[in-house]
PDB file of N, CA and C in Angstrom:
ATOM      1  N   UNK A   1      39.990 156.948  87.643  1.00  0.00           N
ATOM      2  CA  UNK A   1      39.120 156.602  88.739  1.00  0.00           C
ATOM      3  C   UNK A   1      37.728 156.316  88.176  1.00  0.00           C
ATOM      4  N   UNK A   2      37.071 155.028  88.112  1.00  0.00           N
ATOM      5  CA  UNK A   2      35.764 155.183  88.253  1.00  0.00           C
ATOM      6  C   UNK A   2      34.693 155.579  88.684  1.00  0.00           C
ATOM      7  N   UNK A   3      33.563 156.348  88.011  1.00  0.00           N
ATOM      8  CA  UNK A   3      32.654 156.880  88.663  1.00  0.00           C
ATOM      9  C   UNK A   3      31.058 155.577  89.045  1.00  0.00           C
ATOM     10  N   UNK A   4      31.086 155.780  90.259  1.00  0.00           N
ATOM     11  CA  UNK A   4      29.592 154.732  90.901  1.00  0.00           C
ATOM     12  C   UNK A   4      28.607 155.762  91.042  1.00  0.00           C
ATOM     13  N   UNK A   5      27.480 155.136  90.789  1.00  0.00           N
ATOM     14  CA  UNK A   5      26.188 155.784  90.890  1.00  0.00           C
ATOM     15  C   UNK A   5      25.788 155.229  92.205  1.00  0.00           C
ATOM     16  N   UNK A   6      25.227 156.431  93.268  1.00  0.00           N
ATOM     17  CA  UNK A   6      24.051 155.778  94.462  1.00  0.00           C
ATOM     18  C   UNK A   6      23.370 156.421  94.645  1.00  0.00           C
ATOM     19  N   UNK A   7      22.292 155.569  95.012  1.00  0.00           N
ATOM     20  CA  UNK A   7      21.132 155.997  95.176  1.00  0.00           C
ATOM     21  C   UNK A   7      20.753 156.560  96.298  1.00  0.00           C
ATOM     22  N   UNK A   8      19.973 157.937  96.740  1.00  0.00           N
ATOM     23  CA  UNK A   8      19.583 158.628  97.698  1.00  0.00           C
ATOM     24  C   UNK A   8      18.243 158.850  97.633  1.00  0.00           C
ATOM     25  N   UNK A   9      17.960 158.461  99.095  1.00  0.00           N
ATOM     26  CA  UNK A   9      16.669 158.737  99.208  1.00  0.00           C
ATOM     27  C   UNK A   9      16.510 160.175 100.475  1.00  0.00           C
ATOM     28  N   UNK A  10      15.987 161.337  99.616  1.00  0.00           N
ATOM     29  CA  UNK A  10      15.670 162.564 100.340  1.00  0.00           C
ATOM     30  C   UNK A  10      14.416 163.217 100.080  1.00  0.00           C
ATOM     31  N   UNK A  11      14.242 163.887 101.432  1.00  0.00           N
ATOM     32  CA  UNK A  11      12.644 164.516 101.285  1.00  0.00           C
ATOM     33  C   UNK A  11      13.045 165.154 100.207  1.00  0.00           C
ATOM     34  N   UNK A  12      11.781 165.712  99.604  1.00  0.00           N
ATOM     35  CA  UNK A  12      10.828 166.164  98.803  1.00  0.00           C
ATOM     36  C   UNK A  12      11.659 167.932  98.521  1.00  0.00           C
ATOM     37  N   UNK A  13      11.147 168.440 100.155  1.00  0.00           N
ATOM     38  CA  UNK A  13      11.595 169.715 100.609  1.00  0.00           C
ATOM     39  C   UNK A  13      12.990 169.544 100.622  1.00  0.00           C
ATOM     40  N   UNK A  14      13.589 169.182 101.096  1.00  0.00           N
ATOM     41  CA  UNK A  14      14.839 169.391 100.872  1.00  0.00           C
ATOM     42  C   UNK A  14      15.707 169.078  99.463  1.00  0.00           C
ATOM     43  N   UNK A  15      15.217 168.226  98.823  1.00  0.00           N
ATOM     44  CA  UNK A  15      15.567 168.219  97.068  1.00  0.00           C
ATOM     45  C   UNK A  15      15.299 169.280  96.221  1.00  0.00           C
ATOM     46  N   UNK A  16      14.343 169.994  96.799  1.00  0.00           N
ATOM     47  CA  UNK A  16      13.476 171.272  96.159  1.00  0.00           C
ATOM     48  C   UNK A  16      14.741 172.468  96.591  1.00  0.00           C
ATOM     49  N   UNK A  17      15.416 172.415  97.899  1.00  0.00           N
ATOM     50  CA  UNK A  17      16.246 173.427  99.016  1.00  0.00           C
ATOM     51  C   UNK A  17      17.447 173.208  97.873  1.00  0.00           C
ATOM     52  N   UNK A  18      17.781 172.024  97.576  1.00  0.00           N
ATOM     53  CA  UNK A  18      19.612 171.552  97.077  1.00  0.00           C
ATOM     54  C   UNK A  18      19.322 172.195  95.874  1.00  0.00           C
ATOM     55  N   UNK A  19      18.124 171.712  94.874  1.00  0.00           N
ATOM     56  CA  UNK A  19      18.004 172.544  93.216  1.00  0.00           C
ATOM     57  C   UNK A  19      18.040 174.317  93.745  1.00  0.00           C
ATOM     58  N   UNK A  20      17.976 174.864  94.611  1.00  0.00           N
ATOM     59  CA  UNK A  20      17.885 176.460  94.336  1.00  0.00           C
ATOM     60  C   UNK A  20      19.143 176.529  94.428  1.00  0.00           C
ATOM     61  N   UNK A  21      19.677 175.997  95.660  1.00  0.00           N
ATOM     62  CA  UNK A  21      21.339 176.285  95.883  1.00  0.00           C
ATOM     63  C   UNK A  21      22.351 175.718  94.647  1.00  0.00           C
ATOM     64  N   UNK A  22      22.101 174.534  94.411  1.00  0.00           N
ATOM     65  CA  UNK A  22      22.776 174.304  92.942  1.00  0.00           C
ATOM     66  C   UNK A  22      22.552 175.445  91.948  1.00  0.00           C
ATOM     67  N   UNK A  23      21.532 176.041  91.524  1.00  0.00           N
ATOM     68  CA  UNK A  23      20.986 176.664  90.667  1.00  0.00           C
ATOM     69  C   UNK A  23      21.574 177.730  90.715  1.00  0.00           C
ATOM     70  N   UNK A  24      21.925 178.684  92.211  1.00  0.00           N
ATOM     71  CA  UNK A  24      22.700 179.736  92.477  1.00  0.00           C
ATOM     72  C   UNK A  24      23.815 179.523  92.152  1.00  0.00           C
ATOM     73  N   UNK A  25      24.732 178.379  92.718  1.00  0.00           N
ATOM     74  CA  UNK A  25      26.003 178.467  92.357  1.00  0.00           C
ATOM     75  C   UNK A  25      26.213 177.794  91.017  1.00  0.00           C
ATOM     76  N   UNK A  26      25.535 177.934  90.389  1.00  0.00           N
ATOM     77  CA  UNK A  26      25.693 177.466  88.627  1.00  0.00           C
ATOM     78  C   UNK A  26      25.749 176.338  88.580  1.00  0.00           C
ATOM     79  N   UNK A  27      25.592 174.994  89.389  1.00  0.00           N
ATOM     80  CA  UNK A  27      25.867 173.920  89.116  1.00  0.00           C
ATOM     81  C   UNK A  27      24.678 173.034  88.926  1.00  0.00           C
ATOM     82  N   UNK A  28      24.255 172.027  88.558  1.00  0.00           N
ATOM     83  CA  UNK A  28      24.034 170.555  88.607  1.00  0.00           C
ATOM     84  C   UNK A  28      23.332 170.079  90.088  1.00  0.00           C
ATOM     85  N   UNK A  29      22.171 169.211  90.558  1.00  0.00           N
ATOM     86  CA  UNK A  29      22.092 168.764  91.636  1.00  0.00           C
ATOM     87  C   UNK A  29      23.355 168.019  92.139  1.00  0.00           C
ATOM     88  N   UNK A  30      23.754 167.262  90.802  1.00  0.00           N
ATOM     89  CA  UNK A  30      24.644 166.106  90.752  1.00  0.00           C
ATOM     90  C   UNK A  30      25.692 166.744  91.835  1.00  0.00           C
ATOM     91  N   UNK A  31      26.788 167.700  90.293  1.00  0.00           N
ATOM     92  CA  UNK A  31      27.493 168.840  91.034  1.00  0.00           C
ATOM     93  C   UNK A  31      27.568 169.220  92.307  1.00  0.00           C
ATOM     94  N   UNK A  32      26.675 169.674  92.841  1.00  0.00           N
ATOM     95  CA  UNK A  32      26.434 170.307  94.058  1.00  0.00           C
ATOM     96  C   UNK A  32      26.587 169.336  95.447  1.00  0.00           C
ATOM     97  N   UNK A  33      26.278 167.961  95.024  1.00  0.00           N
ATOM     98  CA  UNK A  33      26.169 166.840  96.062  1.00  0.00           C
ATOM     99  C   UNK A  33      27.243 166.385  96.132  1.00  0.00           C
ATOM    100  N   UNK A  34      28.317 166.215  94.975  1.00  0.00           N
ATOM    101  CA  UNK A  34      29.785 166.084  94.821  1.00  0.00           C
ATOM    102  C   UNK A  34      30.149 166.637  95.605  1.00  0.00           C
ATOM    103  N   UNK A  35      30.226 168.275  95.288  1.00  0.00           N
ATOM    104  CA  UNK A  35      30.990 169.067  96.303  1.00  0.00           C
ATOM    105  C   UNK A  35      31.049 169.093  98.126  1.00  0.00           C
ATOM    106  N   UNK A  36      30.081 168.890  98.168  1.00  0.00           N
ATOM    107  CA  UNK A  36      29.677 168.717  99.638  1.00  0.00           C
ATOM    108  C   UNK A  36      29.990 167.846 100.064  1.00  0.00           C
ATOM    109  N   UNK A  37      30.041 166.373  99.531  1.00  0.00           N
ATOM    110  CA  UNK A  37      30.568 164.899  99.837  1.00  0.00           C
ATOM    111  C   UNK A  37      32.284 165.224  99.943  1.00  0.00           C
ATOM    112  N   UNK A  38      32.699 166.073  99.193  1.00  0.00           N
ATOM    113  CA  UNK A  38      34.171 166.243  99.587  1.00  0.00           C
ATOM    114  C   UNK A  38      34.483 167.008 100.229  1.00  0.00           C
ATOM    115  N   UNK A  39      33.773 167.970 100.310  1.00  0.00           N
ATOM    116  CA  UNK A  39      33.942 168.569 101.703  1.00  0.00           C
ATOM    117  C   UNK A  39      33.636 168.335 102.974  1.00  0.00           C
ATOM    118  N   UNK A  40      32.531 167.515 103.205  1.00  0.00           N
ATOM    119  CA  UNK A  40      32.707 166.767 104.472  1.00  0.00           C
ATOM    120  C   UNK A  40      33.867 165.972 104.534  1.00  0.00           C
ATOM    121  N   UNK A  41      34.304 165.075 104.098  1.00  0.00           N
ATOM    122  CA  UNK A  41      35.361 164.416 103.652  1.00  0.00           C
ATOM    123  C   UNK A  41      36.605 165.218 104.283  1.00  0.00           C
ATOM    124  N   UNK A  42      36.641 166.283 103.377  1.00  0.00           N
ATOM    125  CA  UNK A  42      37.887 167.155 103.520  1.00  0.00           C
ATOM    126  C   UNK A  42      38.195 167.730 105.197  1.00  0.00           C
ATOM    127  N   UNK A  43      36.625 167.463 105.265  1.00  0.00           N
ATOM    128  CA  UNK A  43      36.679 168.637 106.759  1.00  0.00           C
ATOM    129  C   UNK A  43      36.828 167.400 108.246  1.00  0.00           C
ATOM    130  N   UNK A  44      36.444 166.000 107.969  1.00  0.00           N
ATOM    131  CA  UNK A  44      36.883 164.910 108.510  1.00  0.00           C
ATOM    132  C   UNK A  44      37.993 164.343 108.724  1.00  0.00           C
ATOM    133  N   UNK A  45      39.104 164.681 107.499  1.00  0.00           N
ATOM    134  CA  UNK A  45      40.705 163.760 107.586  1.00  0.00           C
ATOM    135  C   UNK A  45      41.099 165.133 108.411  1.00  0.00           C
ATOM    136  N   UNK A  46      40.358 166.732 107.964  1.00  0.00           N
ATOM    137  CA  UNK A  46      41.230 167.833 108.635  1.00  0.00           C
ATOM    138  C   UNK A  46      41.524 167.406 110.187  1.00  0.00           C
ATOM    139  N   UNK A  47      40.306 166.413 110.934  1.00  0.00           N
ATOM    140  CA  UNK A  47      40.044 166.525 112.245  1.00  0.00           C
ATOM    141  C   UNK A  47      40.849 165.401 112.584  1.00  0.00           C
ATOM    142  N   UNK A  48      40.374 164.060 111.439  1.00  0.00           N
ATOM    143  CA  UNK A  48      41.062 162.883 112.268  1.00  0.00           C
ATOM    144  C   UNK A  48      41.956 161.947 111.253  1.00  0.00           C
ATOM    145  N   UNK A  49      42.649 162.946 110.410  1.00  0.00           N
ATOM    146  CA  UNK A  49      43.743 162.564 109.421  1.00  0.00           C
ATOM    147  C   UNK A  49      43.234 161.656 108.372  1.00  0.00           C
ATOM    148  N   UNK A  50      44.056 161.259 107.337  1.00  0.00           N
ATOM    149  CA  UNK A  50      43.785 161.066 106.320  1.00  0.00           C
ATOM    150  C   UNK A  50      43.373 159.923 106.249  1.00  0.00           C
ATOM    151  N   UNK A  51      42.537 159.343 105.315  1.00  0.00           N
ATOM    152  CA  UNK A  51      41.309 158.366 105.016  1.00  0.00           C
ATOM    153  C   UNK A  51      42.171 157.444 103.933  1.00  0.00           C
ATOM    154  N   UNK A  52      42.684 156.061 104.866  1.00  0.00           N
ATOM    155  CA  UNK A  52      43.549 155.496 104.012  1.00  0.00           C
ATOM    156  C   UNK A  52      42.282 154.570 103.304  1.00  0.00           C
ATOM    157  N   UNK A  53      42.536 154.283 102.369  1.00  0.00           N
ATOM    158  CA  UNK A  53      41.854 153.401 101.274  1.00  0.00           C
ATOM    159  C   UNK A  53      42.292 151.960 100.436  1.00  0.00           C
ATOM    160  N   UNK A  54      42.608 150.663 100.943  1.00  0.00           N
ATOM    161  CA  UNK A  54      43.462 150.029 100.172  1.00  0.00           C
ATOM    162  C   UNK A  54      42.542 149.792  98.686  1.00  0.00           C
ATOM    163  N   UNK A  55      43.187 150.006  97.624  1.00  0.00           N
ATOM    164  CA  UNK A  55      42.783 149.854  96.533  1.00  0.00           C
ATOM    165  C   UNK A  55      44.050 148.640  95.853  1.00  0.00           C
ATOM    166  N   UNK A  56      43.645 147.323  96.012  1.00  0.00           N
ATOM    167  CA  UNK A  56      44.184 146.244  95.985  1.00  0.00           C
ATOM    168  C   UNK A  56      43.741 146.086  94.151  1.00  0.00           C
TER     169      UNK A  56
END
């Protein structure tokens, strides 16, 4: 699978909020934004099934 880079634009304060919580759970900003992106994800197909993707 290839990895894409995007770009986010977030306050200040809240970039400052994600580095403590990354920092607690040992991870990476990077890390930490991963996880959460799949867990929304995860917690979305839970509600309205799975997220078909054609990869042609």
């Amino acid at each position: 699978m290839a990895i894409k880079n995007v770009s986010v634009r977030i306050e200040q304060n809240m970039l400052d909020k994600l580095h403590v919580v990354a920092d607690y759970e040992g991870r990476s900003a990077n890390s930490q934004i991963n996880i959460l992106i799949r867990e929304c994800v995860e917690q979305y197909e839970a509600k309205y099934g799975e997220i078909k993707i054609d990869l042609r």
